[in-house]
Protein backbone atom coordinates (compact mmCIF):
# COMPACT_ATOMS: atom_id res chain seq x y z
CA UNK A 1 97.03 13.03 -111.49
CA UNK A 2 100.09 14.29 -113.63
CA UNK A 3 99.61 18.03 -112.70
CA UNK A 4 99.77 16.53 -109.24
CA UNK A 5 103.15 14.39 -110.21
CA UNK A 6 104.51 17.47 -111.63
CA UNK A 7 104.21 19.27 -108.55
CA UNK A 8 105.76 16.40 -106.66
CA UNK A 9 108.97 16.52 -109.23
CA UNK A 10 108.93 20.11 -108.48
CA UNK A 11 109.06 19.49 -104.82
CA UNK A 12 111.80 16.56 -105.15
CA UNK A 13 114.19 19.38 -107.19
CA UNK A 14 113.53 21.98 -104.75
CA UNK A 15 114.44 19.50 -102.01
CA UNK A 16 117.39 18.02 -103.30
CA UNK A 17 119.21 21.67 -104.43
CA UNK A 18 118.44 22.49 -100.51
CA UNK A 19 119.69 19.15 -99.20
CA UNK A 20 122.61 19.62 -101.47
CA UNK A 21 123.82 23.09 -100.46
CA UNK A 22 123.41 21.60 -96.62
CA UNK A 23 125.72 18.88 -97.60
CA UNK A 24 128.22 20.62 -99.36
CA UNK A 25 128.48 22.55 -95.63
CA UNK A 26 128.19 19.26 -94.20
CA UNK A 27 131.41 18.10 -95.86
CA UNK A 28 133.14 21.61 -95.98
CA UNK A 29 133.24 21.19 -92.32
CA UNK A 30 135.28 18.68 -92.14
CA UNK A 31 137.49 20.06 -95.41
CA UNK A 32 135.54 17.77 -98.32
CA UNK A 33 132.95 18.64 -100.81
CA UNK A 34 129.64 16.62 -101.03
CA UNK A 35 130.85 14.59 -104.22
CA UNK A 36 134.13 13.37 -102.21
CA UNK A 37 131.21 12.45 -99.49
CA UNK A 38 129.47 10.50 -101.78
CA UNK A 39 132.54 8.65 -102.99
CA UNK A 40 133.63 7.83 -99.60
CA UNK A 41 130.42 6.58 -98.81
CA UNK A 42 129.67 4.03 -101.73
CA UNK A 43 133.48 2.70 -101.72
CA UNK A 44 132.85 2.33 -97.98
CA UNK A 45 130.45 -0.80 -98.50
CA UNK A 46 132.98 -2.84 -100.83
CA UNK A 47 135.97 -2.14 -102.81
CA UNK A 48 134.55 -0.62 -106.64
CA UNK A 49 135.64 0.30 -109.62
CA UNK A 50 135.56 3.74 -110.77
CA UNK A 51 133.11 2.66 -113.34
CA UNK A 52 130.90 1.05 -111.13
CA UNK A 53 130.93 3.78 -108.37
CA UNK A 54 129.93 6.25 -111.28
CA UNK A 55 126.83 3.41 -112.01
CA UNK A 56 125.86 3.57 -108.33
CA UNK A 57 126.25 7.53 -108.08
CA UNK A 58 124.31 7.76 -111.59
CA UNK A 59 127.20 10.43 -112.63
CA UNK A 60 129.71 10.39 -115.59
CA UNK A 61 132.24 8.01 -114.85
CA UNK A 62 135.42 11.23 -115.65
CA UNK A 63 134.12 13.05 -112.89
CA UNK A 64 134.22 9.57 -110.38
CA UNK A 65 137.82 9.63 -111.96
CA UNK A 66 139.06 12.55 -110.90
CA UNK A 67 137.32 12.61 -107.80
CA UNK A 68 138.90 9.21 -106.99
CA UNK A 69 142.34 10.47 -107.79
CA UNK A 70 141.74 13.58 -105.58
CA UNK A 71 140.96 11.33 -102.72
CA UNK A 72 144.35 9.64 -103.70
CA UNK A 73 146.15 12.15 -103.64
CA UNK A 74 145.23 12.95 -100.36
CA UNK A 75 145.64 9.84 -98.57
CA UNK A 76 141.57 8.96 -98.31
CA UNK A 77 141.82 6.28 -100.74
CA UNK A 78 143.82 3.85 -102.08
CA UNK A 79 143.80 1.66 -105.40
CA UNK A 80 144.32 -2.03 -105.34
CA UNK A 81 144.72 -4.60 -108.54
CA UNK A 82 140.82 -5.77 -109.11
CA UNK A 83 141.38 -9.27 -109.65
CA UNK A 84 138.56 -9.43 -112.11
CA UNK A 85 140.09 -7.02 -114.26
CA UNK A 86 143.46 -6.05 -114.18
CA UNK A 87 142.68 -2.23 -116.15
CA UNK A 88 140.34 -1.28 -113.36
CA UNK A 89 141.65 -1.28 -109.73
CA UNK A 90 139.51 -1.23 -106.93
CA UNK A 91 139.03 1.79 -105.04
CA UNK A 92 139.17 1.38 -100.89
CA UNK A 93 138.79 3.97 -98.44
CA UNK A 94 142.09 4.21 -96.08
CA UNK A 95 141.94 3.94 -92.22
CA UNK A 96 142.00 8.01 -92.86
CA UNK A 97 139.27 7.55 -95.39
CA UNK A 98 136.97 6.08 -92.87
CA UNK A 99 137.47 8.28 -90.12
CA UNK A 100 136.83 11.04 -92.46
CA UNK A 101 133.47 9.75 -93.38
CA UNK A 102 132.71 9.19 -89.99
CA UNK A 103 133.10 12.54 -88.95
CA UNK A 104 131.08 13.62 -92.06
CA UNK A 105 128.23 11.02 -90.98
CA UNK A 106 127.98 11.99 -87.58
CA UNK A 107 127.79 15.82 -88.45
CA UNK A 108 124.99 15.32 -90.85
CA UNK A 109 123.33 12.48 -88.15
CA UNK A 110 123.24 15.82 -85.83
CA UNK A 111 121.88 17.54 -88.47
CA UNK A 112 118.97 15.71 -89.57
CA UNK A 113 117.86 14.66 -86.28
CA UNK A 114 117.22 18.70 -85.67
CA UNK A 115 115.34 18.76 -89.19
CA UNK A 116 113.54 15.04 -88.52
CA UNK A 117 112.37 16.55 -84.70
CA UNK A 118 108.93 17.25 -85.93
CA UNK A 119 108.54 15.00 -88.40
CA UNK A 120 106.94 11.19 -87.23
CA UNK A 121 108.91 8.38 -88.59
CA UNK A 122 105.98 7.24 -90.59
CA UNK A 123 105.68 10.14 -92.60
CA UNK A 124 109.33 9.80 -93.82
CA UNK A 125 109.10 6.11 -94.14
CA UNK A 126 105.85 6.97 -96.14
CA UNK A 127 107.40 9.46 -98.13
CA UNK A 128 110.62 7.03 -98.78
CA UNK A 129 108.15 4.46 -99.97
CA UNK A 130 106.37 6.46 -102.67
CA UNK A 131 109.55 7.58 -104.07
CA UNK A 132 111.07 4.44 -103.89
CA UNK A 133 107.83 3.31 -105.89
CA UNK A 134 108.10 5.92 -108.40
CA UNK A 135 111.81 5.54 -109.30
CA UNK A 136 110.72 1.75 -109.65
CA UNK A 137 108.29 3.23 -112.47
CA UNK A 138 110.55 5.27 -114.16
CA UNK A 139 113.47 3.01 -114.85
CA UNK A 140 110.83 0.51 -115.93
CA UNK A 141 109.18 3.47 -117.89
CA UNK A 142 112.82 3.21 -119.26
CA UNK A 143 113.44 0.20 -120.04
CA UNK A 144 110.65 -0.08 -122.60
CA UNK A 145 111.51 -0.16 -125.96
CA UNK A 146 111.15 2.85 -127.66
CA UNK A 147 108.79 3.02 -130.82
């Protein structure tokens, strides 16, 4: 069973670096990069700190930072006082900021129903279950204290 595990964490790197390059094209289209897309995207569902994008994103909370301040700068995204906390604003996607993502999600919606056309919904649902079941495992695999 691990040899076969290790061949499935093989396949999940190979198929992230490939869905990675696609998205970085994805974005580039429309004049982002694929970690701008991902920052639009979580700040789209609520307001967040910088900190607690960089939890969602699982990335170093300096490169959220700058990120944030590039999106800023360029009229995607706007701070706003965080009530809760008056040394970390909110982040909020401006009307700009939206219509950006949209443009990004309906590009890669075009996208991945050409690479989904084959595929039966099951089999992706299937395959979103098992990883959703293994990354269960390995943050509680984490979570144990060490010896």
């Amino acid at each position: 069973m691990s040899e076969e595990l290790a061949l499935l964490v093989a396949d999940v790197y190979e198929a992230a670096g490939l869905l990675r390059r696609m998205g970085e094209g994805v974005a580039a289209a429309e004049g982002q990069t694929q970690a701008r897309w991902q920052l639009l995207s979580v700040v789209s569902e609520e307001p967040l700190t910088v900190a607690r994008a960089a939890r969602r994103l699982g990335i170093a909370r300096q490169g959220v930072q700058r990120v944030a301040n590039d999106l800023v700068r360029e009229g995607l995204a706007d701070f706003h006082p965080n009530p809760d906390h008056r040394g970390s604003p909110l982040l909020t996607l401006t009307p700009l900021g939206r219509t950006t993502l949209e443009r990004i999600t309906t590009r890669a919606g075009a996208i991945h129903q050409v690479l989904t056309a084959d595929i039966p919904a099951a089999d992706i649902a299937a395959a979103r279950n098992l990883l959703r079941r293994l990354i269960g495992e390995v943050r509680s695999y984490e979570d144990q204290p060490t010896a």
